[in-house]
Protein backbone atom coordinates (compact mmCIF):
# COMPACT_ATOMS: atom_id res chain seq x y z
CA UNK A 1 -45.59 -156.92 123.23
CA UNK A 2 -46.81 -154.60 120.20
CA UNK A 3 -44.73 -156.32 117.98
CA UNK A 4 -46.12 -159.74 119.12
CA UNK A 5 -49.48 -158.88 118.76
CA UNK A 6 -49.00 -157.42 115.33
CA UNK A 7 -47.53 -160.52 114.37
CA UNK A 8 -50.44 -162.79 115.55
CA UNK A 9 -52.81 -160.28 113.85
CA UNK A 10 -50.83 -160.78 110.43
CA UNK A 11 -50.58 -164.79 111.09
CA UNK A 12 -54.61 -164.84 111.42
CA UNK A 13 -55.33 -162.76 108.24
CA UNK A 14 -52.79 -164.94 106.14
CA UNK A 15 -55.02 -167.59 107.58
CA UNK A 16 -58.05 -166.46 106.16
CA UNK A 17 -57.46 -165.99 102.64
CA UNK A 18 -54.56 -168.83 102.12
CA UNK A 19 -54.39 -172.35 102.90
CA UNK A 20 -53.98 -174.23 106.04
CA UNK A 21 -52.40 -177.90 105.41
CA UNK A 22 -54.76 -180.85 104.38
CA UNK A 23 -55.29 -184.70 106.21
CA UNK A 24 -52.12 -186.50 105.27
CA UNK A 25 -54.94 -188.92 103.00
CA UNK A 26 -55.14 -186.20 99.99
CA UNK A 27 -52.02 -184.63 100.42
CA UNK A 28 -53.78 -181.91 99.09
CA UNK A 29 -54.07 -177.66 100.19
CA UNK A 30 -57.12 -177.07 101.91
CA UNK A 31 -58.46 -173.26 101.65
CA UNK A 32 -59.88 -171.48 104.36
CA UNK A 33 -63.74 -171.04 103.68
CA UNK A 34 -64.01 -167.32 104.01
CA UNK A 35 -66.53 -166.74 101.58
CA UNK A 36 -67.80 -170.31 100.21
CA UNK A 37 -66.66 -173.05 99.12
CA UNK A 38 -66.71 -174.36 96.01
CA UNK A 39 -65.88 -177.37 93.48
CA UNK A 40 -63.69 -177.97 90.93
CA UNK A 41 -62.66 -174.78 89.00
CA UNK A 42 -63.07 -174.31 85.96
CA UNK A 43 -61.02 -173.54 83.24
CA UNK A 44 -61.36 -170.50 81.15
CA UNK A 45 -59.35 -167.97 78.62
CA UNK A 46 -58.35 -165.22 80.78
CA UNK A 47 -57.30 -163.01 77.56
CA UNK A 48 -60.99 -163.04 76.40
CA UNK A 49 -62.31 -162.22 79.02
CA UNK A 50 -59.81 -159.37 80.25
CA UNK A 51 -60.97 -158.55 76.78
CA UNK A 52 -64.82 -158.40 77.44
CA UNK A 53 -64.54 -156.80 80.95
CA UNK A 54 -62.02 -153.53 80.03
CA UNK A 55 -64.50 -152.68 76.92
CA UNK A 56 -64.41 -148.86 78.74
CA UNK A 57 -61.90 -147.23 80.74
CA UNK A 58 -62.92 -143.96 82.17
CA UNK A 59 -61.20 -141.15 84.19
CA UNK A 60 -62.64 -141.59 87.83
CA UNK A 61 -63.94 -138.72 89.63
CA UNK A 62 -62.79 -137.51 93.19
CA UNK A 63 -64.95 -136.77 96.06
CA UNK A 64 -64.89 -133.14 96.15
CA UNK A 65 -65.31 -132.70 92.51
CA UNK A 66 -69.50 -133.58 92.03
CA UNK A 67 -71.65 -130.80 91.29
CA UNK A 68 -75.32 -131.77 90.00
CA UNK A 69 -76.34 -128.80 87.61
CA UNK A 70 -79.76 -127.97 87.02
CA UNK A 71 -81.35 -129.51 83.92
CA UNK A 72 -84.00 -127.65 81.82
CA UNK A 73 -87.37 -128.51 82.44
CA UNK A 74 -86.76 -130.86 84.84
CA UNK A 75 -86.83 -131.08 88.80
CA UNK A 76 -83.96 -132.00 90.70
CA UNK A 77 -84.09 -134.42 93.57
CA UNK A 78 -80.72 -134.68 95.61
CA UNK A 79 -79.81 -138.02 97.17
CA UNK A 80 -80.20 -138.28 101.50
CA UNK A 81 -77.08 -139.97 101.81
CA UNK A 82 -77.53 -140.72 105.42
CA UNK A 83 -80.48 -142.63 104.12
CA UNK A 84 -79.67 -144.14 101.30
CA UNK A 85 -77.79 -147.45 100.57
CA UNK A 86 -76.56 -150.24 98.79
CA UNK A 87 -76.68 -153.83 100.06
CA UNK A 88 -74.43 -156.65 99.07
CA UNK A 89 -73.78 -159.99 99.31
CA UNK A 90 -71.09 -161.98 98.31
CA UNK A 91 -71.25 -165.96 98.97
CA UNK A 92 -71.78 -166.28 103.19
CA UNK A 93 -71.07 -162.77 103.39
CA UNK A 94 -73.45 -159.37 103.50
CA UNK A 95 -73.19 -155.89 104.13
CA UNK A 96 -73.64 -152.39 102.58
CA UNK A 97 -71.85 -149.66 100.86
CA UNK A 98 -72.83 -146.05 101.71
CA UNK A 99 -73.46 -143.36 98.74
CA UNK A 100 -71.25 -140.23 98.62
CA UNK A 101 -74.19 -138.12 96.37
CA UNK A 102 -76.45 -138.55 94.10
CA UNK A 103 -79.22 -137.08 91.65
CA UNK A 104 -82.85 -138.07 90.07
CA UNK A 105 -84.30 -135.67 87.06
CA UNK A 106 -87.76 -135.83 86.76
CA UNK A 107 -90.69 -134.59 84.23
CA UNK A 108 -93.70 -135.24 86.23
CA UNK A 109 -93.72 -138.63 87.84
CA UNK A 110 -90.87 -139.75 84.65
CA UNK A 111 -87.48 -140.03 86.10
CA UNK A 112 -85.52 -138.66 83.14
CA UNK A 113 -82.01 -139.06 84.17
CA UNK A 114 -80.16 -139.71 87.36
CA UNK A 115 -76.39 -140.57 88.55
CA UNK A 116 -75.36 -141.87 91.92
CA UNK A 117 -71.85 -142.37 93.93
CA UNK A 118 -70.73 -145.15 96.60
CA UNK A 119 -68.01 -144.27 98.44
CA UNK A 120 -66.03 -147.57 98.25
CA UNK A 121 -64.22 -146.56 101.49
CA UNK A 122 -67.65 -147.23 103.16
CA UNK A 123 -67.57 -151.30 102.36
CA UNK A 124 -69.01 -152.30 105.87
CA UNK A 125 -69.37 -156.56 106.60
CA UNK A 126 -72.96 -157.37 108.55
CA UNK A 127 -72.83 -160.70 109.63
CA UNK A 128 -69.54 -161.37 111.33
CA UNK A 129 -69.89 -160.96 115.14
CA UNK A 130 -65.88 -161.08 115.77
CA UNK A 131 -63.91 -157.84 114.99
CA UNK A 132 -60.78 -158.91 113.84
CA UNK A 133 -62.32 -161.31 111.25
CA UNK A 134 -64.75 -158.40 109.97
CA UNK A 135 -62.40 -156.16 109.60
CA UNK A 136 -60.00 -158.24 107.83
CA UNK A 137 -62.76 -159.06 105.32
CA UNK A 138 -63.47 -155.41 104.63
CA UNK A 139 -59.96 -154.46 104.35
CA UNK A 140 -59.22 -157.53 102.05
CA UNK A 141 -62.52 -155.78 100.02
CA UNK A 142 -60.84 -152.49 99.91
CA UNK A 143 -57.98 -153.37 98.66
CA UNK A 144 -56.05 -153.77 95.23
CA UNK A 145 -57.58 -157.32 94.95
CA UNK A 146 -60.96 -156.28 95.09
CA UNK A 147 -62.35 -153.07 94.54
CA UNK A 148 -58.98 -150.65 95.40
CA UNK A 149 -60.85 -147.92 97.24
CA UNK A 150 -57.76 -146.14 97.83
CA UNK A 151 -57.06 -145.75 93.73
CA UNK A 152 -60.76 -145.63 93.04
CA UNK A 153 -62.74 -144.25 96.10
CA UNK A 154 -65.89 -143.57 93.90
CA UNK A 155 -68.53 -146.17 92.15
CA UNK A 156 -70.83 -144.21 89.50
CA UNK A 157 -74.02 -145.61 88.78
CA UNK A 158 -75.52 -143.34 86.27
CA UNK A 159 -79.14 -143.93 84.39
CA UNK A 160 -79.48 -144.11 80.94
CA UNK A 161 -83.17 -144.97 80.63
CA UNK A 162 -85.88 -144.80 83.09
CA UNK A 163 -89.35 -147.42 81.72
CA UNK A 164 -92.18 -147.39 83.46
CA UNK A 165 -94.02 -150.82 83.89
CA UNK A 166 -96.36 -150.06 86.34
CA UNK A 167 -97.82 -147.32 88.49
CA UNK A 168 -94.95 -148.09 90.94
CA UNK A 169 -92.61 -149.82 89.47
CA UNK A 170 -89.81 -148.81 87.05
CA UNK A 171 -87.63 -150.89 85.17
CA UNK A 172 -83.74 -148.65 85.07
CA UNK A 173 -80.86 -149.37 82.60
CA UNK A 174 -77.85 -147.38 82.67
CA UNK A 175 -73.68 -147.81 82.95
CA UNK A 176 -71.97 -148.91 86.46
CA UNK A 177 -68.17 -148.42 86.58
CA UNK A 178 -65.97 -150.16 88.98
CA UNK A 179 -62.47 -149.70 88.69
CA UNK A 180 -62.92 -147.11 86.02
CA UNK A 181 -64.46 -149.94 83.64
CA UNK A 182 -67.97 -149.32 82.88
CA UNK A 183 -70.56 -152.02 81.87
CA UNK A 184 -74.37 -152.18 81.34
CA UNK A 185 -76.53 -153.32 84.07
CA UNK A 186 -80.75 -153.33 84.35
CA UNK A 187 -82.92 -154.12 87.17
CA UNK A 188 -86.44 -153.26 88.83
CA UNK A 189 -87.27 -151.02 91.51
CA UNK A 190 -90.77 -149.72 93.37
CA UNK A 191 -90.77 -146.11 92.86
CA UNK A 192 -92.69 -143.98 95.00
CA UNK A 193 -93.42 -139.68 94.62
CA UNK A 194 -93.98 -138.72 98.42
CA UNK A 195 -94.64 -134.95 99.30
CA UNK A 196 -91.41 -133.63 98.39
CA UNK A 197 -89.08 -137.07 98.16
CA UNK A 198 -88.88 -139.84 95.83
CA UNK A 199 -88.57 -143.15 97.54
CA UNK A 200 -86.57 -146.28 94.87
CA UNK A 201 -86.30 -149.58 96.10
CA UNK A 202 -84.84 -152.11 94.25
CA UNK A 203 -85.59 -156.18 93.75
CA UNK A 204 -82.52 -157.55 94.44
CA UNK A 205 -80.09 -158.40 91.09
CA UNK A 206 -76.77 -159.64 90.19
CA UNK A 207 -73.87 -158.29 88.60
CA UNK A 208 -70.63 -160.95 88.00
CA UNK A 209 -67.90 -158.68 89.19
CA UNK A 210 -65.02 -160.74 86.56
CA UNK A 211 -67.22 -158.40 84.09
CA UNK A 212 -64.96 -155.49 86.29
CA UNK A 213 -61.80 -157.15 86.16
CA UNK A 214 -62.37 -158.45 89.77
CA UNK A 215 -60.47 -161.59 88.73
CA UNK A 216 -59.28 -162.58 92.60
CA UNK A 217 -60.22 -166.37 93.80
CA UNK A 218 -62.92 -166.24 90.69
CA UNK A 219 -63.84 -169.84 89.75
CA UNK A 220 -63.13 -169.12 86.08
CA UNK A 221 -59.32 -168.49 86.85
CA UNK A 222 -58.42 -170.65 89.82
CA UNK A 223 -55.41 -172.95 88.79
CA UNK A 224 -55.92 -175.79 91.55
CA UNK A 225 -58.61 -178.33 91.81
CA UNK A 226 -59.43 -178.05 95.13
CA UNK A 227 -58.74 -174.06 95.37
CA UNK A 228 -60.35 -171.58 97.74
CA UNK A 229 -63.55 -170.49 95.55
CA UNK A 230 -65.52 -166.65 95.86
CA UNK A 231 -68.74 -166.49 93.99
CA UNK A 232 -68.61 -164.60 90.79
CA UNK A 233 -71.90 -163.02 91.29
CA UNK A 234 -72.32 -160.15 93.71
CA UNK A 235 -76.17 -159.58 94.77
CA UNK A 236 -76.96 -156.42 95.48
CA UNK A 237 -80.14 -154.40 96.48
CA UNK A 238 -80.46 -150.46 96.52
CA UNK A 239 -82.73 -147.74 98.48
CA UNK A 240 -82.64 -144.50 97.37
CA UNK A 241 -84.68 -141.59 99.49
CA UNK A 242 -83.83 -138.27 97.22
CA UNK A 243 -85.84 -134.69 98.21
CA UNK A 244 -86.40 -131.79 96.30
């Protein structure tokens, strides 16, 4: 019975992320709609951009290996990481990613400096209701395909510059790796000093994950006309509660 079950299990997942046969009109694949469906792919020079997205390769740290030092004239705030998170959405899909640590330097109300960690293992799917599919989803997410939590369990997000552009709101630059390649991102957050916290919400922004080498059912490199399409944008949206 166990070994009937695990092959129904295996059947459905295969179902999800290859193709079921199309009307005997086309005679063409149909692809399961997982994440969205798109139109005709496009064609595109994988060599360039390999090129573009492996511009720096890193050594990726392990779990038990951050340690936030203190920093000269500056105050530490330590990440809450049972409070803090990152949202995502990909296409139909959404969920969150939890943070492993995390650090803001301030001077004053200036945040000076800052680095944060998602534990990749932590990939959690929010809007499907049935089990089986959700978890196939995340575990498709975690692995090699994707974002290979097993190889790379860590995300680094760390600032490089910190602009104020309002009383609350600061705009933050810095270096994101995934899969040990690192590449520039910006966005905006509200950022509030409260007692002995700092409270950083973000707007939400986008980051095109074939900048990463996340290459898998990316419109830019499907070969088929009618092939099963993920968006190459990822949409994400951060809250950060760190204390002192």
């Amino acid at each position: 019975m166990l070994v009937v079950v695990l092959i129904l299990i295996a059947v459905l997942s295969l179902c999800i992320l290859t193709s079921h046969p199309s009307d005997g009109d086309k005679g063409k694949r149909q692809k399961f709609d997982f994440f969205h469906r798109g139109g005709k792919s496009k064609t595109s020079t994988a060599t360039d951009k390999n090129e573009d997205a492996a511009k720096t390769v890193i050594e990726g740290p392990k779990k038990d290996s951050i340690k936030f030092a203190d920093v000269q004239g500056t105050v530490k705030y330590i990440a809450d990481t049972d409070k803090s998170i990152l949202h995502w959405k990909i296409g139909l899909h959404t969920g969150y990613v939890k943070f492993h640590a995390g650090v803001l330097y301030t001077e004053g109300t200036q945040i000076k400096a800052g680095e944060f960690y998602m534990d990749m293992d932590s990939i959690i799917d929010t809007d499907i209701d049935y089990m089986l599919m959700k978890e196939t989803l995340e575990n498709v997410l975690k692995s090699s395909d994707w974002f290979s939590s097993n190889e790379f369990p860590l995300s680094v997000f760390k600032i490089t510059e910190a602009e104020n552009s309002d009383a609350d709101s600061v705009r933050f630059c810095g270096s994101l790796k995934l899969l040990n390649i690192s590449q520039e991102i910006n966005f905006n957050a509200s950022v509030q000093f409260i007692n002995d916290s700092i409270v950083a919400v973000s707007e939400g922004f986008l980051i095109d994950r074939t900048h990463w080498n996340i290459l898998t059912m990316s419109e830019g490199y499907v070969k088929d006309d009618n092939s099963f399409i993920v968006p190459d944008n990822i949409e994400i949206r951060v809250e950060i509660i760190a204390k002192h």
